[in-house]
Protein backbone atom coordinates (compact mmCIF):
# COMPACT_ATOMS: atom_id res chain seq x y z
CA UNK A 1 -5.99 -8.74 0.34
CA UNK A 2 -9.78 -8.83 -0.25
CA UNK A 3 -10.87 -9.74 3.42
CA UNK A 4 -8.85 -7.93 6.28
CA UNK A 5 -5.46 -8.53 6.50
CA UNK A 6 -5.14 -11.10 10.06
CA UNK A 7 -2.34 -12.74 11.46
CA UNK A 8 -1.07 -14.94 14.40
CA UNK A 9 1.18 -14.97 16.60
CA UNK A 10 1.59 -18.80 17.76
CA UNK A 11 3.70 -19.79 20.41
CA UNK A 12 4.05 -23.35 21.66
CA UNK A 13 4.27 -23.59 25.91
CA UNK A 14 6.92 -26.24 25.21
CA UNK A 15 10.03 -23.90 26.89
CA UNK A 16 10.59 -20.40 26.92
CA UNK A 17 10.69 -18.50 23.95
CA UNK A 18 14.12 -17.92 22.48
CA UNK A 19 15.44 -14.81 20.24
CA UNK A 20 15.15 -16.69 16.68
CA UNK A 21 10.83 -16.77 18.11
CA UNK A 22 11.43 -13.46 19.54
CA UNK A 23 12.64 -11.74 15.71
CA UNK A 24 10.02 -14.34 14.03
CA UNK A 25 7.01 -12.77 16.26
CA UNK A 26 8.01 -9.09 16.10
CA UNK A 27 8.57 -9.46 12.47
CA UNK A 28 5.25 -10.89 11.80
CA UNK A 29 3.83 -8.23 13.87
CA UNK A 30 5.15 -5.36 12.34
CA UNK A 31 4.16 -6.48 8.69
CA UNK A 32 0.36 -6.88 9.91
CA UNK A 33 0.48 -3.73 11.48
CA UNK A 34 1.71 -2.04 8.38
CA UNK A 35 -1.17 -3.82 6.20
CA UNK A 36 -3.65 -2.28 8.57
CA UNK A 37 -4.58 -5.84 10.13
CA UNK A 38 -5.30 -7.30 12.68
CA UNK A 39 -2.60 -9.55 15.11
CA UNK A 40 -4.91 -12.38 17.03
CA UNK A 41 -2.66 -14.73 19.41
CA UNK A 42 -3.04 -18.24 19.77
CA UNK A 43 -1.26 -20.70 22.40
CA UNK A 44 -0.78 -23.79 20.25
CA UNK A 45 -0.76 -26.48 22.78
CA UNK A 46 -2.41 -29.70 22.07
CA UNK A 47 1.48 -30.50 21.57
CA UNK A 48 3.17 -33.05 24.04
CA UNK A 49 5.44 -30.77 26.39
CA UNK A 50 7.98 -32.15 29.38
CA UNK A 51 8.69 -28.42 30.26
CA UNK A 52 6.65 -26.96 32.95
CA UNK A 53 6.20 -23.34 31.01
CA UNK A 54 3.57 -21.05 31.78
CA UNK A 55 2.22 -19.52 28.29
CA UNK A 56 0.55 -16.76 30.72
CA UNK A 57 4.21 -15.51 31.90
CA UNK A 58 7.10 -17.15 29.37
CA UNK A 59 5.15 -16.33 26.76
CA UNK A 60 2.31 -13.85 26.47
CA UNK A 61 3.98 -11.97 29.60
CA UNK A 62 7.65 -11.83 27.93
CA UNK A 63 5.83 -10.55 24.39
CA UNK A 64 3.45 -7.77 26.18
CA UNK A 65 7.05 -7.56 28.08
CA UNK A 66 8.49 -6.42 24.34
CA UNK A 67 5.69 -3.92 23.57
CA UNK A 68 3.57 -6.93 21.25
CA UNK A 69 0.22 -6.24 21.58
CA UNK A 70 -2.87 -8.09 20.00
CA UNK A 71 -6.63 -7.91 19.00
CA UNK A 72 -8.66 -10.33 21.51
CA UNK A 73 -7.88 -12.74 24.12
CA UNK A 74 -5.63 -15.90 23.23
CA UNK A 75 -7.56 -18.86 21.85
CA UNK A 76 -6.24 -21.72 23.26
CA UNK A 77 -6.49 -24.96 21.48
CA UNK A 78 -6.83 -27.28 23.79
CA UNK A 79 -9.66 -25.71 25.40
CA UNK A 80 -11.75 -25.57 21.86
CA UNK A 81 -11.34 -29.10 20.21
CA UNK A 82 -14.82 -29.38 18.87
CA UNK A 83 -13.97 -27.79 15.65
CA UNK A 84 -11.07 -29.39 15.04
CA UNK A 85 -13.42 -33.13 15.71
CA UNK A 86 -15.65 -31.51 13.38
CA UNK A 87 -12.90 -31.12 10.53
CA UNK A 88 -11.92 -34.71 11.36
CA UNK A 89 -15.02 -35.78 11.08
CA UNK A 90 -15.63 -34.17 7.52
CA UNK A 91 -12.71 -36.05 6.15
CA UNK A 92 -13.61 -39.22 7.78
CA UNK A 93 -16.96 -39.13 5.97
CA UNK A 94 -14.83 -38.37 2.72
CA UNK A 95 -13.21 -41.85 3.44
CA UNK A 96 -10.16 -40.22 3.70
CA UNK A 97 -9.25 -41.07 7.37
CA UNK A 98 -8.18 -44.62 8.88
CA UNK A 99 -6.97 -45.72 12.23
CA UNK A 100 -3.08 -46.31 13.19
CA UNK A 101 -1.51 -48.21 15.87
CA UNK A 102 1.79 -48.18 14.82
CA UNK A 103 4.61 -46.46 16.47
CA UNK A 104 7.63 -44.11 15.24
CA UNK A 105 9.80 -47.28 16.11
CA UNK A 106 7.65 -49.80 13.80
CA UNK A 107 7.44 -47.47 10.90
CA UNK A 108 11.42 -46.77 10.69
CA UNK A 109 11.96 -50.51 10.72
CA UNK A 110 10.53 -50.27 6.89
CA UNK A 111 12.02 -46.55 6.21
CA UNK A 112 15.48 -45.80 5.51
CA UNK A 113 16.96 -43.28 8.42
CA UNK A 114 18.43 -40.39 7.53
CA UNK A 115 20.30 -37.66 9.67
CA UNK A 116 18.87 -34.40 10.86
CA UNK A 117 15.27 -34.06 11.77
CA UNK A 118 13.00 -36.87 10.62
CA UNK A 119 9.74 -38.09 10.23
CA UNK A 120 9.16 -41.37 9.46
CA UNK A 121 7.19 -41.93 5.87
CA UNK A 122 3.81 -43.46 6.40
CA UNK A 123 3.79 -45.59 2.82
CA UNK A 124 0.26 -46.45 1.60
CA UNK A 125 1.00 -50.43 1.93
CA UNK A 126 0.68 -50.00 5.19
CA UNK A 127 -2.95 -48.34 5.36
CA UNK A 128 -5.59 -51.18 7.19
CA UNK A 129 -7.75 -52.79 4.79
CA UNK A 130 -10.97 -51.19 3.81
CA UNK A 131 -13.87 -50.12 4.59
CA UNK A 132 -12.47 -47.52 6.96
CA UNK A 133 -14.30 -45.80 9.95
CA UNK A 134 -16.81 -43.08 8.27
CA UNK A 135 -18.57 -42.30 11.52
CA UNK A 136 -15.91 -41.93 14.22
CA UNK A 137 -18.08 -41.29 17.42
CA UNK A 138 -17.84 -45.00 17.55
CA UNK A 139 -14.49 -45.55 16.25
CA UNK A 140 -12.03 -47.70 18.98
CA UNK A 141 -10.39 -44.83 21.12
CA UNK A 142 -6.70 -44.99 22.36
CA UNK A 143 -5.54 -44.74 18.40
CA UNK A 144 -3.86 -42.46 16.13
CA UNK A 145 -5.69 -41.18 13.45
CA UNK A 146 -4.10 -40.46 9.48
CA UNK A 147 -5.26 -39.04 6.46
CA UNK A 148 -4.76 -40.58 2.90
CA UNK A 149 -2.54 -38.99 0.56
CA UNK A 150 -2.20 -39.11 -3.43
CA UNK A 151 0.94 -38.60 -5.37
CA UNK A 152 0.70 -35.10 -6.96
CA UNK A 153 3.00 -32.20 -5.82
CA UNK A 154 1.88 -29.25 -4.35
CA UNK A 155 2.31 -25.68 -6.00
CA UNK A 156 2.27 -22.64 -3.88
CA UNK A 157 3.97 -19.05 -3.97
CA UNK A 158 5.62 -17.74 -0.96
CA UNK A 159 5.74 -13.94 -0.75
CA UNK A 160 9.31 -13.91 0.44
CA UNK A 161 10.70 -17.51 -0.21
CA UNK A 162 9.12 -17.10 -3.73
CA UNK A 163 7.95 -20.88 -5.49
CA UNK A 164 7.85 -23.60 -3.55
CA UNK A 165 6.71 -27.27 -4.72
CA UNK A 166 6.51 -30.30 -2.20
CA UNK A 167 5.01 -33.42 -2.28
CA UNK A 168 3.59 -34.80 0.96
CA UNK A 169 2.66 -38.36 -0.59
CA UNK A 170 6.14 -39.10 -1.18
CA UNK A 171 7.77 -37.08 1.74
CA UNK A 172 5.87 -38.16 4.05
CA UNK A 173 3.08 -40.19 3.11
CA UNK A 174 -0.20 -40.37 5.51
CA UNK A 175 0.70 -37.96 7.79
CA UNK A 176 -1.23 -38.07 11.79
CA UNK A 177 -4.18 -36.03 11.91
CA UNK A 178 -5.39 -37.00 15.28
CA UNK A 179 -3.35 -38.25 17.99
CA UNK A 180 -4.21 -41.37 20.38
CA UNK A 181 -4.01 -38.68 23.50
CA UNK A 182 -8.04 -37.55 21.90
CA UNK A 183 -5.84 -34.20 20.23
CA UNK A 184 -5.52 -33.03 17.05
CA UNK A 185 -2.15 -33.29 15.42
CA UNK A 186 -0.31 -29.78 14.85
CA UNK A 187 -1.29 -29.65 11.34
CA UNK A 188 -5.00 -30.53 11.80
CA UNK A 189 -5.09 -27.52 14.75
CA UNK A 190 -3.25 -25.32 12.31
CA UNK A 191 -5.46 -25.48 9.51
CA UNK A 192 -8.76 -25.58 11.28
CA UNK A 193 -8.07 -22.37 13.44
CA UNK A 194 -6.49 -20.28 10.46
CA UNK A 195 -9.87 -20.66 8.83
CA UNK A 196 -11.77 -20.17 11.63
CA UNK A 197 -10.55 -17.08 13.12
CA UNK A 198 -10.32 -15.49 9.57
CA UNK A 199 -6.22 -15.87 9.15
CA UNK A 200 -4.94 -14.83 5.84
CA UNK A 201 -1.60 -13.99 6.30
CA UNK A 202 1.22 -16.46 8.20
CA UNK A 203 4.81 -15.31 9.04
CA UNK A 204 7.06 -18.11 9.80
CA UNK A 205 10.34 -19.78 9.65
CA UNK A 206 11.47 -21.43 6.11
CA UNK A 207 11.84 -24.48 8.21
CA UNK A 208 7.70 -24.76 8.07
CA UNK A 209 7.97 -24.75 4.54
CA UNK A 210 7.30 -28.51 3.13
CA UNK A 211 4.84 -28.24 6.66
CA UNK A 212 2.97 -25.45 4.41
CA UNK A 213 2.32 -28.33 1.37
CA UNK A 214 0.37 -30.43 4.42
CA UNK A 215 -1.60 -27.69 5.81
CA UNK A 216 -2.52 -26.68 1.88
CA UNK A 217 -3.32 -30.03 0.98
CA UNK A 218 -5.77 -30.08 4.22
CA UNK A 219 -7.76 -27.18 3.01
CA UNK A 220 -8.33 -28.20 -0.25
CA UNK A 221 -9.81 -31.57 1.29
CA UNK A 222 -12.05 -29.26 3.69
CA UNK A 223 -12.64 -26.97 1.02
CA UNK A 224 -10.93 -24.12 2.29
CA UNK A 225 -8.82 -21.27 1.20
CA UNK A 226 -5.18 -21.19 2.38
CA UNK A 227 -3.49 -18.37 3.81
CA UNK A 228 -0.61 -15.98 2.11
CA UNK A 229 2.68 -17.28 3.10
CA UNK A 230 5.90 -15.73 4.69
CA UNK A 231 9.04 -17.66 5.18
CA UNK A 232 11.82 -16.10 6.23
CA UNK A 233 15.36 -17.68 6.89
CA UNK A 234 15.88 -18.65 10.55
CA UNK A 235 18.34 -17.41 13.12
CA UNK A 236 21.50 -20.02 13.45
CA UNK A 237 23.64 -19.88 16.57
CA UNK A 238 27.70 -19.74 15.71
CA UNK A 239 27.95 -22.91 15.02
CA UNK A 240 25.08 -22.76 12.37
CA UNK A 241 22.96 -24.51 14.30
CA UNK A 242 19.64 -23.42 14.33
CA UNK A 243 17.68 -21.60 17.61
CA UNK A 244 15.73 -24.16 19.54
CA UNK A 245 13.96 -24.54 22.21
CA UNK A 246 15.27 -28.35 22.52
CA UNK A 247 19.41 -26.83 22.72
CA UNK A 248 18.55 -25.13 25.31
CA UNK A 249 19.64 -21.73 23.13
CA UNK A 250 19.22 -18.11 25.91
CA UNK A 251 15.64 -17.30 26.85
CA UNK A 252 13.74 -14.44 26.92
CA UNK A 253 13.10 -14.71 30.04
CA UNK A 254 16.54 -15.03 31.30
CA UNK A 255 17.86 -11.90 29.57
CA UNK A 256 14.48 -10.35 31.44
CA UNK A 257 15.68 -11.45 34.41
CA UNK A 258 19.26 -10.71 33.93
CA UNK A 259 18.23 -7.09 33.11
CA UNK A 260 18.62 -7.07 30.22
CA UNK A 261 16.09 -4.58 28.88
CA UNK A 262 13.23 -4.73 25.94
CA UNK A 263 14.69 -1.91 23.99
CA UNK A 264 18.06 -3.89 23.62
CA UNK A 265 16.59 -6.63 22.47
CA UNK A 266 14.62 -4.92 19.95
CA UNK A 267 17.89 -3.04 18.32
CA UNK A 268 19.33 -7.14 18.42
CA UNK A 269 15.92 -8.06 16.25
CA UNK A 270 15.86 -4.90 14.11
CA UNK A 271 20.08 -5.59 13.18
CA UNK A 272 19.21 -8.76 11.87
CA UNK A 273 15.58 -7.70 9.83
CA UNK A 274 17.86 -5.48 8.10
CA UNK A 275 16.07 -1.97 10.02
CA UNK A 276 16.86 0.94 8.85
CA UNK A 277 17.97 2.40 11.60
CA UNK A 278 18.71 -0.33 14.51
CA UNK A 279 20.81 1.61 16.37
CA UNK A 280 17.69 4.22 16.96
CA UNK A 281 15.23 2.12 18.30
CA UNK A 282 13.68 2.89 22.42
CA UNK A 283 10.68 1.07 21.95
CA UNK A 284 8.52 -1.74 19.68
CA UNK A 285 6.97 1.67 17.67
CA UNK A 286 10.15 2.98 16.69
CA UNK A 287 11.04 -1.00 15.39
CA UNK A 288 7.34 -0.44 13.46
CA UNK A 289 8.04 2.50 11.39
CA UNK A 290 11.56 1.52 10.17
CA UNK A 291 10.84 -1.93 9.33
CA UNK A 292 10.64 -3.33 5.66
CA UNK A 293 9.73 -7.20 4.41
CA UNK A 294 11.95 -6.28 1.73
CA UNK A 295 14.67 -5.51 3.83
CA UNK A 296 14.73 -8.91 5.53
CA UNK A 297 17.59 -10.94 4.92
CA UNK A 298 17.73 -13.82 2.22
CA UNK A 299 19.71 -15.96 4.20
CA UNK A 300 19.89 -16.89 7.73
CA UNK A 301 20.87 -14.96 10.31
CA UNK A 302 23.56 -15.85 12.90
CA UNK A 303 23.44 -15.13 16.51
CA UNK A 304 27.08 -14.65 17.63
CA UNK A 305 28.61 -13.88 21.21
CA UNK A 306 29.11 -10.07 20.07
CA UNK A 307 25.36 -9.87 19.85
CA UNK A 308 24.38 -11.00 23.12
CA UNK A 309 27.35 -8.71 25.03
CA UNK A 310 25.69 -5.85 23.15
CA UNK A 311 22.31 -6.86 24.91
CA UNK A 312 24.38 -5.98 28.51
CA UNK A 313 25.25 -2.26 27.26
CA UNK A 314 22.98 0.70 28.57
């Protein structure tokens, strides 16, 4: 790494954080802390959310809560949308953004469903008929704005997953860039704040992975250079189900509550990054120095009752 090594950590205040965020976040922290970098933290809400989190307690409270520490105060995007309209408005002037007023429901009445998460394929027939808005201040509000794809796939290297090729035309065509709420989407906010804030390195789940192709294909259009990449296999529950938020999997706060204390947890995290000594951890420095990327495991993890009863032992 040429510039110096920076990271996020990047909760969503959409429910409290779980232990497949928990191992993702400590993780990611440890390997910037062993480059010599610097951790910045970033509350990624311009996201919808039904829950009625606090990010100041449920989420930056459990983390300090862990021993995480990081290098500023939080950035939180909803509070600094300019540069995000500003990136929006580059593109635009590119011709490369149009308006949308369709719904999910109208665009799986001409996609095929399938099972398992899904996002509906914008196709290009379905794009308004130019000329499109270049100058958005006076674009109609109360719409959904998209960005034009092109066929081509997209060729990137993870560090951990290793090769990776995706093609967001035909996966999932025009994805939203800017929602009808006046927000950017998740992958507009992503994109625009990794540049500006000097990210270079981003730790994540191997379910972000085709999300990766998007957020590469955005900085290419703005011009930008992406970050490196680290996708690591998630945590499943015993049913091989993966850790969400959504299924209502244990929260970090709960097992704080239930006193269940931080150094457990972190022997739980360290067992399945493949530590070197789990069983020997007190604190989030003793996780630090026995911690190894190339220990993590290849495949994903599974969080099974025997784990969390070993969370209740002194």
């Amino acid at each position: 790494m040429n510039a110096v090594p920076t990271t996020r950590l990047a909760p969503s205040p959409t429910g409290g954080l779980h232990l497949g965020n928990a191992r993702t976040f400590v993780a990611n922290w440890a390997l910037a802390r062993q480059h010599g970098g610097k951790v910045l933290m970033r509350i990624e809400d311009v996201a919808p959310t039904s829950t009625t989190t606090t990010w100041q307690d449920d989420v930056l409270g459990i983390l300090q809560w862990l021993g995480l520490d990081w290098d500023g105060p939080a950035l939180i995007q909803s509070a600094e949308l300019p540069p995000h309209q500003t990136a929006l408005d580059q593109l635009a002037a590119q011709g490369l953004v149009f308006p949308c007023s369709k719904t999910r429901k109208d665009l799986l009445v001409v996609t095929a469903p399938q099972e398992g998460d899904f996002e509906a394929r914008y196709a290009p027939e379905l794009r308004p008929e130019l000329p499109w808005p270049t100058d958005l201040d006076h674009a109609p509000p109360g719409l959904n704005w998209r960005v034009k794809t092109s066929p081509g796939e997209i060729h990137f290297t993870d560090e951990f997953a290793g090769p990776q090729c995706f093609d967001p035309h035909r996966e999932v065509g025009d994805f939203i860039l800017w929602t009808k709420r006046g927000q950017p989407s998740y992958q507009l906010a992503c994109v625009v704040d990794d540049h500006r804030t000097g990210v270079n390195m981003v730790f994540r789940g191997d379910d972000l992975l085709s999300s990766t192709a998007r957020q590469i294909m955005l900085s290419k259009l703005l011009g930008w250079q992406s970050p490196r990449w680290w996708h690591v296999p998630l945590v499943l529950d015993e049913q091989g189900e993966r850790l969400a938020k959504r299924n209502k999997s244990i929260r970090l706060t709960e097992l704080r509550d239930a006193g269940v204390q931080p150094a457990a947890i972190l022997r739980l995290l360290a067992k399945w990054c493949g530590h070197v000594a789990p069983q020997d951890i007190t604190n989030i420095n003793d996780f630090l120095d026995g911690f190894s990327i190339d220990r993590m495991p290849r495949t994903p993890v599974r969080c099974v009752q025997k784990d969390l009863e070993a969370l209740q032992q002194p």
